[in-house]
Protein backbone atom coordinates (compact mmCIF):
# COMPACT_ATOMS: atom_id res chain seq x y z
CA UNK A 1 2.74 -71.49 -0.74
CA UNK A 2 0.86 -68.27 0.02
CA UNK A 3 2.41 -66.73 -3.14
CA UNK A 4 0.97 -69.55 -5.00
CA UNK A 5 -2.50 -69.76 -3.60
CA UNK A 6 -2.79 -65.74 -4.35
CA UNK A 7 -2.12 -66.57 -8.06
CA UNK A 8 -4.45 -69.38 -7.80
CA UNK A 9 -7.46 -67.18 -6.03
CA UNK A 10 -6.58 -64.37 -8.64
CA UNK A 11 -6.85 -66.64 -11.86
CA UNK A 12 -9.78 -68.06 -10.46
CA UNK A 13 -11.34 -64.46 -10.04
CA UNK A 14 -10.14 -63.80 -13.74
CA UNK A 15 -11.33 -67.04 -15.35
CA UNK A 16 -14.92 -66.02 -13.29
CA UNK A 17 -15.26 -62.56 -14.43
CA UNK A 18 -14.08 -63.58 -17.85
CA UNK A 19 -17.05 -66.52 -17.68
CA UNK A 20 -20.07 -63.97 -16.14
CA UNK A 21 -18.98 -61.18 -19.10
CA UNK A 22 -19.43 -64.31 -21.87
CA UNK A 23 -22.76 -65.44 -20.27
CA UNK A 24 -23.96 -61.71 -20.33
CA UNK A 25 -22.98 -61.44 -23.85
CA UNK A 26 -24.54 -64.51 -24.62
CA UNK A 27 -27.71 -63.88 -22.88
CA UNK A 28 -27.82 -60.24 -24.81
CA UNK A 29 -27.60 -62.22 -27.74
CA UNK A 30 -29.99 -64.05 -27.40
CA UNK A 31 -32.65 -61.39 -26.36
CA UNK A 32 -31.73 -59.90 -29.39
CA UNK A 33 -31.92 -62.50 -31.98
CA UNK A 34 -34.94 -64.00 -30.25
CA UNK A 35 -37.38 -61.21 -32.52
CA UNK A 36 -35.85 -62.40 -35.62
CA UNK A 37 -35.90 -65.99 -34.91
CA UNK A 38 -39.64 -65.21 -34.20
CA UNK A 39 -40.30 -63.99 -37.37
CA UNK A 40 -38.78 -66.50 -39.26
CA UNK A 41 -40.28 -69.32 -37.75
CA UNK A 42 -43.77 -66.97 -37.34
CA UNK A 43 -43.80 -67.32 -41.42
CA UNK A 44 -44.06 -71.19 -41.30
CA UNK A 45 -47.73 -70.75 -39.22
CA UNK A 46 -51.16 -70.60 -40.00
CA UNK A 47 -52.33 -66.79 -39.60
CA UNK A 48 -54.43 -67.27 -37.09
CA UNK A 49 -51.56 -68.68 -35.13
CA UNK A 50 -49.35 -65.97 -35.96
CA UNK A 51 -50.15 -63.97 -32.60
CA UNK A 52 -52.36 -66.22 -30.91
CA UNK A 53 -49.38 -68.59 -29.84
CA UNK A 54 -45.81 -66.44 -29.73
CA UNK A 55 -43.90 -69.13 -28.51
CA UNK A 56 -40.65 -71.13 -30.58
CA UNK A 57 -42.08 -74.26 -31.30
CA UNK A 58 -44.27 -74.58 -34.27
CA UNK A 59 -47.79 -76.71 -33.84
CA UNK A 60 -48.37 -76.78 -37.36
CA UNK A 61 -46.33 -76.11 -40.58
CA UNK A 62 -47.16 -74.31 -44.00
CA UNK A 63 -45.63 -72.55 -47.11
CA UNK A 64 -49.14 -70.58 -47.92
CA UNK A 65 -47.69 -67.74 -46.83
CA UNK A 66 -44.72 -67.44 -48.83
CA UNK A 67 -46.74 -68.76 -51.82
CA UNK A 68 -49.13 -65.94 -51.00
CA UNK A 69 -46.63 -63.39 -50.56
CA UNK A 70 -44.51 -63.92 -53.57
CA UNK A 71 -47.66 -63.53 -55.59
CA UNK A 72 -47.03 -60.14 -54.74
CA UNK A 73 -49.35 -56.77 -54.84
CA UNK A 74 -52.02 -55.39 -57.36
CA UNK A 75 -51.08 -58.32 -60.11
CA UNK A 76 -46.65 -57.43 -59.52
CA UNK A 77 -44.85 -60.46 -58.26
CA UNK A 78 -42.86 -60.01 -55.29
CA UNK A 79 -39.90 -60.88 -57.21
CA UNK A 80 -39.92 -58.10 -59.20
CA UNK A 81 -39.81 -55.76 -55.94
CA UNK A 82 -36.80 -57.91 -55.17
CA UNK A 83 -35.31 -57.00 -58.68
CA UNK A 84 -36.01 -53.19 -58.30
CA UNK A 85 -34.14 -53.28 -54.63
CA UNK A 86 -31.72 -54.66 -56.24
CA UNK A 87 -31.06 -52.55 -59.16
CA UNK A 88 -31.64 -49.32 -56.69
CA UNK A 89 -28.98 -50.67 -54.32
CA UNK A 90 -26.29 -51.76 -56.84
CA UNK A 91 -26.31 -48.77 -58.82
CA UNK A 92 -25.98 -46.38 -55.21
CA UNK A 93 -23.30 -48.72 -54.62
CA UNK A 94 -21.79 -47.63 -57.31
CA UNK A 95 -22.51 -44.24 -57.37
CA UNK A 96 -21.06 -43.93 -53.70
CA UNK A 97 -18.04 -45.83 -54.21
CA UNK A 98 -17.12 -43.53 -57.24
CA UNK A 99 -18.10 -40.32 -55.64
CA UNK A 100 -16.79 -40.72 -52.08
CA UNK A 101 -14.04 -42.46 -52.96
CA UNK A 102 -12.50 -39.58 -55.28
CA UNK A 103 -14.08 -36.59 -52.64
CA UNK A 104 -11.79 -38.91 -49.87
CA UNK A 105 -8.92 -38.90 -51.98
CA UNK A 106 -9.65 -34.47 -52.36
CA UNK A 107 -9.50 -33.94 -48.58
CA UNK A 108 -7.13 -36.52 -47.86
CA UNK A 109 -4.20 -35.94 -50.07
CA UNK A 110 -4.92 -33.18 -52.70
CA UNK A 111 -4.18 -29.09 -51.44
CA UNK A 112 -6.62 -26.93 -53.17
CA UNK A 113 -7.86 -23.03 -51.82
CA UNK A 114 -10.52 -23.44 -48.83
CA UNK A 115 -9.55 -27.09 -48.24
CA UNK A 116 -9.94 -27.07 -44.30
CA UNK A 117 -13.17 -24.91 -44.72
CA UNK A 118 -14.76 -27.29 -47.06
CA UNK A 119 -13.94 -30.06 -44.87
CA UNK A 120 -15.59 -28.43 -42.05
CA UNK A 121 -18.71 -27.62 -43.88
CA UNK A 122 -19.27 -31.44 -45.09
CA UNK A 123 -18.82 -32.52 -41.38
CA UNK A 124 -21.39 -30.07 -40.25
CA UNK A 125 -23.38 -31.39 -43.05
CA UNK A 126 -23.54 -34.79 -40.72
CA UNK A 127 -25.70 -33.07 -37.73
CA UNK A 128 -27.88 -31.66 -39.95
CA UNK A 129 -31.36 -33.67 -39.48
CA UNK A 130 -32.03 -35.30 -42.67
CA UNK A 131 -35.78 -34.33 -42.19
CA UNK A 132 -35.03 -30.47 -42.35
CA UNK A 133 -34.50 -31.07 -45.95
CA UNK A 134 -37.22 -33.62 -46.66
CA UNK A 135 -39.58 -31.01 -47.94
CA UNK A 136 -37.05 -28.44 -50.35
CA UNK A 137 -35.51 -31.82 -51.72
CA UNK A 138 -38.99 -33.12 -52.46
CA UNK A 139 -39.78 -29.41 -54.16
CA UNK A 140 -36.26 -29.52 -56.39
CA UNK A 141 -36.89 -33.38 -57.65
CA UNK A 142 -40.20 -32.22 -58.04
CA UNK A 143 -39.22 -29.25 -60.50
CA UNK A 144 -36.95 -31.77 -62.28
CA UNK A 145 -39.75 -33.98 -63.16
CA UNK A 146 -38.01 -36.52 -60.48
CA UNK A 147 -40.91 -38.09 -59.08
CA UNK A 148 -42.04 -41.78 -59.11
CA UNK A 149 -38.89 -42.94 -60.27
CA UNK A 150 -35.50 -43.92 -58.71
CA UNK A 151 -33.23 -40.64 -59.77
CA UNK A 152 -34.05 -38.99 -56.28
CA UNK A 153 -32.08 -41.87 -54.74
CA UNK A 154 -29.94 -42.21 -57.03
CA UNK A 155 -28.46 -39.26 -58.56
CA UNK A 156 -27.47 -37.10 -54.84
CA UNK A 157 -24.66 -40.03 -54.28
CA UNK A 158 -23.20 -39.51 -57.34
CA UNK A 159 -22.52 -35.78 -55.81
CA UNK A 160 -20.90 -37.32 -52.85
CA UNK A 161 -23.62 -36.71 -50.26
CA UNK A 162 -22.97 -39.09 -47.93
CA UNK A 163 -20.58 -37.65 -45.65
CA UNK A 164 -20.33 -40.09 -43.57
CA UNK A 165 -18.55 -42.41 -46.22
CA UNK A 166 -16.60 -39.26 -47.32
CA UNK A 167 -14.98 -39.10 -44.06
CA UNK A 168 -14.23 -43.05 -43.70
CA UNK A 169 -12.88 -43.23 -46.67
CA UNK A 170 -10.51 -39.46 -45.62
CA UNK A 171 -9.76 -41.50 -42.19
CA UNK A 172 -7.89 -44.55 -44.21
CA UNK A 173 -6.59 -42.50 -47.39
CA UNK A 174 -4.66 -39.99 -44.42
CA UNK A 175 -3.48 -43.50 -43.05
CA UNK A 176 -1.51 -44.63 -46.00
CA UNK A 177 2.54 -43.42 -46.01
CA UNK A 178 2.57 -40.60 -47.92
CA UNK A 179 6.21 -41.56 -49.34
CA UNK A 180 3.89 -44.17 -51.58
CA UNK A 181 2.97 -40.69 -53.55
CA UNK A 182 6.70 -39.16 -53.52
CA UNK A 183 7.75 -42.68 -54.67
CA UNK A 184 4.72 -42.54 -57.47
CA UNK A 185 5.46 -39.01 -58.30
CA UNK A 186 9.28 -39.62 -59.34
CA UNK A 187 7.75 -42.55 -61.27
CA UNK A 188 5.99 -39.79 -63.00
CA UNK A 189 2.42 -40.57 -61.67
CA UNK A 190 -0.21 -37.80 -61.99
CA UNK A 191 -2.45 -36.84 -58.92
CA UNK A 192 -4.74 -39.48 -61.20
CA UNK A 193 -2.48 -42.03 -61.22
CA UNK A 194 -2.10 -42.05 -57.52
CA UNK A 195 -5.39 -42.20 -57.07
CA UNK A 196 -6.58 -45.12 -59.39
CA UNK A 197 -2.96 -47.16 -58.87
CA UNK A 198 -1.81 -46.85 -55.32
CA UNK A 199 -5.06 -45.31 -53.59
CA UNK A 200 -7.76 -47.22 -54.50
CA UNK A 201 -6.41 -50.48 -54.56
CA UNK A 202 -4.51 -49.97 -50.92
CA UNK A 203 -8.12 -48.85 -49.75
CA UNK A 204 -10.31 -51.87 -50.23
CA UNK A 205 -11.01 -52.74 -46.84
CA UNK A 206 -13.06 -49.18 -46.48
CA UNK A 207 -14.38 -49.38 -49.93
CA UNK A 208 -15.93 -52.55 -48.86
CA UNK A 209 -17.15 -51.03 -46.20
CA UNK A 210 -18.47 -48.07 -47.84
CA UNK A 211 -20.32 -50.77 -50.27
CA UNK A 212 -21.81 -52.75 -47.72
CA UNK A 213 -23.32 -49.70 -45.63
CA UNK A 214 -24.38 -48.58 -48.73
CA UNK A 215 -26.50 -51.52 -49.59
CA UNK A 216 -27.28 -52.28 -46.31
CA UNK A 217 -28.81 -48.66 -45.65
CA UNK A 218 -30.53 -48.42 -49.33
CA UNK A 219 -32.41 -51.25 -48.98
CA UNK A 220 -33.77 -50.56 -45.65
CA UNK A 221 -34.64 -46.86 -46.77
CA UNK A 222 -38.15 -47.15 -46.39
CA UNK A 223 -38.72 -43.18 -46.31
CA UNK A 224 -37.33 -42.06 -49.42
CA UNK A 225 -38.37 -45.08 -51.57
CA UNK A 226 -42.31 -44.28 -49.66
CA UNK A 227 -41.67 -40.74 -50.44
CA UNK A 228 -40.73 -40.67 -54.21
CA UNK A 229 -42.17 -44.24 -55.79
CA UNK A 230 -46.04 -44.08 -56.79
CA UNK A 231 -46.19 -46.98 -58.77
CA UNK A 232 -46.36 -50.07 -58.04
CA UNK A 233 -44.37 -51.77 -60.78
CA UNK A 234 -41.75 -49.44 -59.71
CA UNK A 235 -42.28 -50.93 -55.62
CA UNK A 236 -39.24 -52.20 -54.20
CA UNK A 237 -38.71 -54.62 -51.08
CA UNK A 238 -39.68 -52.14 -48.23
CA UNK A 239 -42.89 -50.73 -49.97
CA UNK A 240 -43.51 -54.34 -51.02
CA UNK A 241 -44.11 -55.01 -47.67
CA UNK A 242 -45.84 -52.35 -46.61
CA UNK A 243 -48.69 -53.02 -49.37
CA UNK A 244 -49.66 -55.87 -47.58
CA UNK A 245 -50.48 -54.28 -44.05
CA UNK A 246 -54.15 -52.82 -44.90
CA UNK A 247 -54.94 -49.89 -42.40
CA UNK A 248 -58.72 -51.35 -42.29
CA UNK A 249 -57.29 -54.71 -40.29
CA UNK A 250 -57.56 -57.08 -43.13
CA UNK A 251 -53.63 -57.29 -43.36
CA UNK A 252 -51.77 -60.72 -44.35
CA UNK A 253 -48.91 -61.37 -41.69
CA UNK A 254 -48.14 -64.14 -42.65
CA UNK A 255 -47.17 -63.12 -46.11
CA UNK A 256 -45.43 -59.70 -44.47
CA UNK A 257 -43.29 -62.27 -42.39
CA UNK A 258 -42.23 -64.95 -45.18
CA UNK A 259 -41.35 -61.78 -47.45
CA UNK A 260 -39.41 -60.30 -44.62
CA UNK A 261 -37.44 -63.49 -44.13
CA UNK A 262 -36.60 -63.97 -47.78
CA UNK A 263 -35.63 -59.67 -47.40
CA UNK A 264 -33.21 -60.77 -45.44
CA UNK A 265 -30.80 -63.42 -47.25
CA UNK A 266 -29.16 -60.80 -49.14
CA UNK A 267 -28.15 -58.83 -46.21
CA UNK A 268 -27.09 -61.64 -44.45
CA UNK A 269 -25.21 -63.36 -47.59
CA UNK A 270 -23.76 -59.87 -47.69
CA UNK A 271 -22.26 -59.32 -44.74
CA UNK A 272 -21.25 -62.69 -44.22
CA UNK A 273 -19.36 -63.11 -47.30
CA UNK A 274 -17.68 -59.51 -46.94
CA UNK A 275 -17.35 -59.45 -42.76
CA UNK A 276 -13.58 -59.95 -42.91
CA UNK A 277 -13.17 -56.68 -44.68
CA UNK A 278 -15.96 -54.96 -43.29
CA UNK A 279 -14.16 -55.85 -39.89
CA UNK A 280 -10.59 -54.60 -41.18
CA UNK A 281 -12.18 -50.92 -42.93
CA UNK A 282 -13.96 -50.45 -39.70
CA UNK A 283 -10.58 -50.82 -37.60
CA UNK A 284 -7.90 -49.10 -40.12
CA UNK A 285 -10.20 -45.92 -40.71
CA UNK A 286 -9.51 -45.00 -37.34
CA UNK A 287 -5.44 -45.73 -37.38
CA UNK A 288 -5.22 -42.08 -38.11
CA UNK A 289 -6.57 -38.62 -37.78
C-alpha cells in the first residue's frame, strides 16, 4: 500500500509540474500575442480612440482606416508597395535558394584546395556586425549606379552572402549517407548530377527553410530597403508604412495599423502553410556536424 501511495503522490507531483509549466507557457503566450492582437483590433477604431482607450473591446467600429491606408502615399496605392515586397522577396528567394544551396553542396561534399579555410572565413563572416559594412557597401552600389533601385538587395544573395543559410543548408547536405554519391557515381553521375538528382531533392525540408527565412527577413528589412529606395513608386511594405508617420505629429495610426495587419497575412499564410517543413529543416540540420 505504501508502494502504491508513493506512485500515486509522485504522478500527482508530475501531472502538477507538467500543469504549472503549460499555464506558464500559456500565460507567456498570451503576453506576447496580446501587442498584436492590439494592433489588429486598434485598426477597426476611430483615431482618436486609437490611444485614448488601449483596452480589447472595441466601442465603436470602422474600415476608414484601411480605406485610407490603401489609398496609399504621394498618389501610389498601397497595393503597389505590396506588389514591390513581393517581387523583392520572391526573387531573393530565389536568388538564395540557388546560391546557398550550390555553396552548401561545395563545403559539404565537394574537396577543393583551402576548403576548411574557406569554411572558416564564411563563419567568421557571421560575427561580423552588418553595420561595419553599411557605409563601403553603400559607396560600391553607389559607384555601380545601384541606387534607388532593388539590385543592392538583390544581387549580394545571388553571391551566397548569407552565411547563415550556407551553413544550414552544409549542416543537412553532411547529414545525408554519403554511399547515396558512391551509389550515384557507379551510375555514372557527375558531381552535377548529385547535386541536382539526389541532393537537392533529399534537402527540401532546409530549402524550405532557407525560403521562408528568406522571405520572412526581406520583407521586414526596413534598413536596406530605407537605405537604397528614393522613390516612392519604387516603396515597398516597410517604407510604405513609414510614409505615413509624419515627424511634425500629424501621423495617421490608424492607417499605419490596418496596413500593418494586412503586412501580415503573407507571413502568416507563409509559415502556416510551410510550418511542417520549416519544423523538420530546423531539426535535421542539426542531426550532424
Amino acid at each position: 500500500m505504501e508502494v502504491g501511495n508513493d506512485d500515486m503522490l509522485h504522478s500527482a507531483k508530475k501531472i502538477t509540474g507538467r500543469l504549472l509549466i503549460h499555464l506558464f507557457i500559456i500565460l507567456l503566450g498570451v503576453v506576447m500575442l496580446y501587442p498584436v492582437v492590439w494592433m489588429v483590433l486598434s485598426s477597426f477604431k476611430p483615431n482618436n480612440q486609437i490611444f485614448s482607450d488601449t483596452s480589447l473591446i472595441l466601442k465603436s467600429f470602422t474600415l476608414q482606416n484601411y480605406a485610407s491606408g490603401w489609398k496609399g502615399y504621394s498618389g501610389v496605392q498601397f497595393g503597389r508597395f505590396f506588389l514591390n515586397s513581393l517581387f523583392i522577396c520572391g526573387l531573393s528567394v530565389v536568388a538564395n535558394l540557388a546560391a546557398c544551396s550550390m555553396a552548401a553542396y561545395s563545403f559539404g561534399r565537394l574537396k577543393f584546395f583551402g576548403k576548411a579555410f574557406w569554411f572558416g572565413i564564411m563563419m567568421i563572416s557571421i560575427m561580423l556586425p552588418t553595420h561595419v559594412t553599411t557605409i563601403p557597401r553603400f559607396v560600391m552600389y553607389n559607384s555601380f549606379g545601384w541606387i534607388d533601385s532593388y539590385l543592392p538587395i538583390i544581387i549580394p544573395k545571388l553571391l551566397a552572402t548569407d552565411t547563415f543559410f550556407v551553413f544550414l543548408l552544409v549542416q543537412f547536405v553532411r547529414s545525408l549517407p554519403r554511399d547515396l554519391d558512391e551509389a550515384a557515381t557507379i551510375d555514372g553521375c557527375s558531381a552535377y548530377g548529385i547535386f541536382f538528382r539526389i541532393v537537392l531533392p533529399l534537402a527540401g525540408p532546409a530549402l524550405v527553410t532557407t525560403a521562408l527565412f528568406t522571405f520572412l527577413w526581406t520583407w521586414d528589412d526596413f534598413f536596406n530597403q530605407l537605405l537604397y529606395i528614393n522613390t516612392t513608386v519604387r516603396f515597398t511594405v516597410p517604407l510604405g508604412l513609414r510614409a505615413f508617420v509624419d515627424a511634425s505629429g500629424e501621423s495617421n495610426w490608424g492607417a499605419v495599423l490596418a496596413m500593418s495587419t494586412l503586412s501580415m497575412i503573407p507571413c502568416f499564410t507563409l509559415f502556416f502553410s510551410l510550418q511542417k517543413y520549416f519544423v523538420q529543416g530546423i531539426a535535421t540540420t542539426g542531426i550532424k556536424g
